[in-house]
C-alpha atoms as a PDB file:
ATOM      1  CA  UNK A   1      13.840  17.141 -24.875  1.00  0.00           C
ATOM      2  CA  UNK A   2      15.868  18.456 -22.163  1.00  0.00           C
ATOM      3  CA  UNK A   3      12.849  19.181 -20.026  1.00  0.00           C
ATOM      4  CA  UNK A   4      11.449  15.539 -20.383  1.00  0.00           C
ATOM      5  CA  UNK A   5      14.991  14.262 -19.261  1.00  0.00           C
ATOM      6  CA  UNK A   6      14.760  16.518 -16.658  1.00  0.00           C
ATOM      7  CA  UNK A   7      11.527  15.873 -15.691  1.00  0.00           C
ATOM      8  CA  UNK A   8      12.683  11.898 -15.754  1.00  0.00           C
ATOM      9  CA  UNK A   9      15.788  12.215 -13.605  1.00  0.00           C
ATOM     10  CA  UNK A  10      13.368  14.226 -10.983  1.00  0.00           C
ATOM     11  CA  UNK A  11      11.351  11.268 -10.687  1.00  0.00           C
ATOM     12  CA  UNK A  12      11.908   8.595  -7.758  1.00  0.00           C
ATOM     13  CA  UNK A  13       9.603   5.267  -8.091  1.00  0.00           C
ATOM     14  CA  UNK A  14      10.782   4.174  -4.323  1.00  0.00           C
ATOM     15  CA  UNK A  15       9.644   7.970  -3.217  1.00  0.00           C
ATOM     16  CA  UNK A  16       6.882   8.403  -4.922  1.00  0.00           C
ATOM     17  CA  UNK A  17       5.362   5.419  -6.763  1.00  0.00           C
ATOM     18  CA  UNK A  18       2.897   5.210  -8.760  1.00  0.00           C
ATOM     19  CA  UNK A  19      -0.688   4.371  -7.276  1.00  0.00           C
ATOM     20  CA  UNK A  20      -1.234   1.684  -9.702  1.00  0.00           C
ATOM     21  CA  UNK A  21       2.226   0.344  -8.775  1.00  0.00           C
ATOM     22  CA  UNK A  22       3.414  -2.327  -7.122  1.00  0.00           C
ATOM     23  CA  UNK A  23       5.816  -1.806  -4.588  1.00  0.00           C
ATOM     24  CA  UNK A  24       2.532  -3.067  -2.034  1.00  0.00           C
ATOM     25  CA  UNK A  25       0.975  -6.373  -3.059  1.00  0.00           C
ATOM     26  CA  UNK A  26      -1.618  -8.334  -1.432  1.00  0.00           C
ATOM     27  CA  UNK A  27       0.516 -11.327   0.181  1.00  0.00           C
ATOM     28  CA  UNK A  28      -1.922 -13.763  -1.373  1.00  0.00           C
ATOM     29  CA  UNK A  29      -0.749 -12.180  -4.891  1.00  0.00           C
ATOM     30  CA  UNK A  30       3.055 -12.903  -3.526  1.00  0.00           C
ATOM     31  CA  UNK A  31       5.025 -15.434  -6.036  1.00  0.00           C
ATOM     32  CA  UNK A  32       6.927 -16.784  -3.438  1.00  0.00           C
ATOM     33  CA  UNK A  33       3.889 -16.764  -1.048  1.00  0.00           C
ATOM     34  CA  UNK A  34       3.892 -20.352  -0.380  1.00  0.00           C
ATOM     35  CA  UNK A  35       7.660 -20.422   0.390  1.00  0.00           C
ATOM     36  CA  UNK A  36       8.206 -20.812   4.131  1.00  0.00           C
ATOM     37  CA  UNK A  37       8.870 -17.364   6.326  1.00  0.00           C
ATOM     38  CA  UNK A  38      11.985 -15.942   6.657  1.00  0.00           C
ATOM     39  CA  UNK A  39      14.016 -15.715   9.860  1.00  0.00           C
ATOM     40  CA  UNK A  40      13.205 -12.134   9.629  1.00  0.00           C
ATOM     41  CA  UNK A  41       9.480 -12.733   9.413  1.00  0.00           C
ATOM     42  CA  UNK A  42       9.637 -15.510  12.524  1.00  0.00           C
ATOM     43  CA  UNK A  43      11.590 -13.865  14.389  1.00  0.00           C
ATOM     44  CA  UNK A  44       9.443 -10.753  14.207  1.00  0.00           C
ATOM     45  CA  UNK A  45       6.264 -12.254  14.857  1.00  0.00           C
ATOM     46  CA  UNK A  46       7.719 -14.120  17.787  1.00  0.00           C
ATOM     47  CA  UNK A  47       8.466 -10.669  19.207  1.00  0.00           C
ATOM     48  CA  UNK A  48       5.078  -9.521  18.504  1.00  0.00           C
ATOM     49  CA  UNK A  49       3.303 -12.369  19.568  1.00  0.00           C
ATOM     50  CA  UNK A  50       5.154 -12.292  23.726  1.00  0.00           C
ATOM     51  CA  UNK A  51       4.060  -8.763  23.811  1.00  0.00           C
ATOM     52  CA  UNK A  52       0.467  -9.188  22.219  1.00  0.00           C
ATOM     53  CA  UNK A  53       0.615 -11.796  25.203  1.00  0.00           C
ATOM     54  CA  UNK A  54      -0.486 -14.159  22.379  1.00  0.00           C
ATOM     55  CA  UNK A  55       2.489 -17.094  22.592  1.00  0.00           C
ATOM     56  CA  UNK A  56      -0.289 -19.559  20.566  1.00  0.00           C
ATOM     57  CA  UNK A  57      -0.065 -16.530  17.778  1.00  0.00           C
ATOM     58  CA  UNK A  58       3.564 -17.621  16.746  1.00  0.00           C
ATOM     59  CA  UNK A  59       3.483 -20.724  14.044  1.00  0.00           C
ATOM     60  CA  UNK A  60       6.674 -21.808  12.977  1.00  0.00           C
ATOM     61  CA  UNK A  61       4.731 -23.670   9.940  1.00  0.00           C
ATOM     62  CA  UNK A  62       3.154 -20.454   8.291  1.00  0.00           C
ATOM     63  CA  UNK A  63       4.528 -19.349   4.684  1.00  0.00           C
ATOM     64  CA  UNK A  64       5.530 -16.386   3.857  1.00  0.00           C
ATOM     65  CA  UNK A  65       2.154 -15.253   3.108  1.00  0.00           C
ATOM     66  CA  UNK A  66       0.259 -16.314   6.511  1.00  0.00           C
ATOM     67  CA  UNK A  67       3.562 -14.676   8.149  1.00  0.00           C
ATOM     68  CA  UNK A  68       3.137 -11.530   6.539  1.00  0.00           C
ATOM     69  CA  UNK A  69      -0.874 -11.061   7.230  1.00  0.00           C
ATOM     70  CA  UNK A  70      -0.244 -12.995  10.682  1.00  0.00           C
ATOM     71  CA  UNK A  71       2.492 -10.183  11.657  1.00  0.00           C
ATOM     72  CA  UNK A  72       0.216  -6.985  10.120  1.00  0.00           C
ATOM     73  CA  UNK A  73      -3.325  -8.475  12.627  1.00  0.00           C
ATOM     74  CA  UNK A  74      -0.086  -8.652  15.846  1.00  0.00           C
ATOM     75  CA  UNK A  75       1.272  -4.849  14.669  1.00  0.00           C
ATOM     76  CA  UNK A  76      -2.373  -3.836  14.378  1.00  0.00           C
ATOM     77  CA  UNK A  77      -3.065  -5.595  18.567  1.00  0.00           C
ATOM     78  CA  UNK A  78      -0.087  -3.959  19.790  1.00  0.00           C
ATOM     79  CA  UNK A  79       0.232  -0.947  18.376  1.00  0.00           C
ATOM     80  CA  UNK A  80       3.522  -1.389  16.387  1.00  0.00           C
END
C-alpha cells in the first residue's frame, strides 16, 4: 500500500496529464463557448491582429470560442 500512495503523491495531472484528458478541449466542445470573450482574449487578439497587419482580424462580437480559434490562426501568422 505504501508504494501505491507513493506512486499517487508522485503523480502531477497539470505536469503530466493524461492523453485522454482534458486539460485541451476543442473550443467548439467549450461549455461556456458561446459566452462573449474575455478582456484577456480581446485584448490579445487586438495585439495580434496590429502586428499580423490584419486590423479587420479583430471582432469585438466573437464568443469565446471564435476568440480562441481566431487568436490560435493570428499566433500561427505571426509566429507567436
Amino acid at each position: 500500500m505504501a508504494q501505491t500512495q507513493r506512486k499517487d503523491e508522485d503523480h502531477n495531472p497539470k505536469r503530466d496529464p493524461a492523453p485522454q484528458s482534458n486539460t485541451e478541449k476543442d473550443p467548439a466542445d467549450w461549455v461556456t463557448g458561446k459566452e462573449p470573450m474575455t478582456g484577456a482574449q480581446a485584448s490579445y487578439m487586438k495585439t495580434l491582429s496590429e502586428i499580423a497587419d490584419e486590423p479587420e482580424a479583430f471582432d469585438e462580437s466573437l464568443t469565446k470560442a471564435e476568440a480562441s480559434m481566431r487568436i490560435d490562426e493570428l499566433k500561427e501568422k505571426t509566429g507567436r
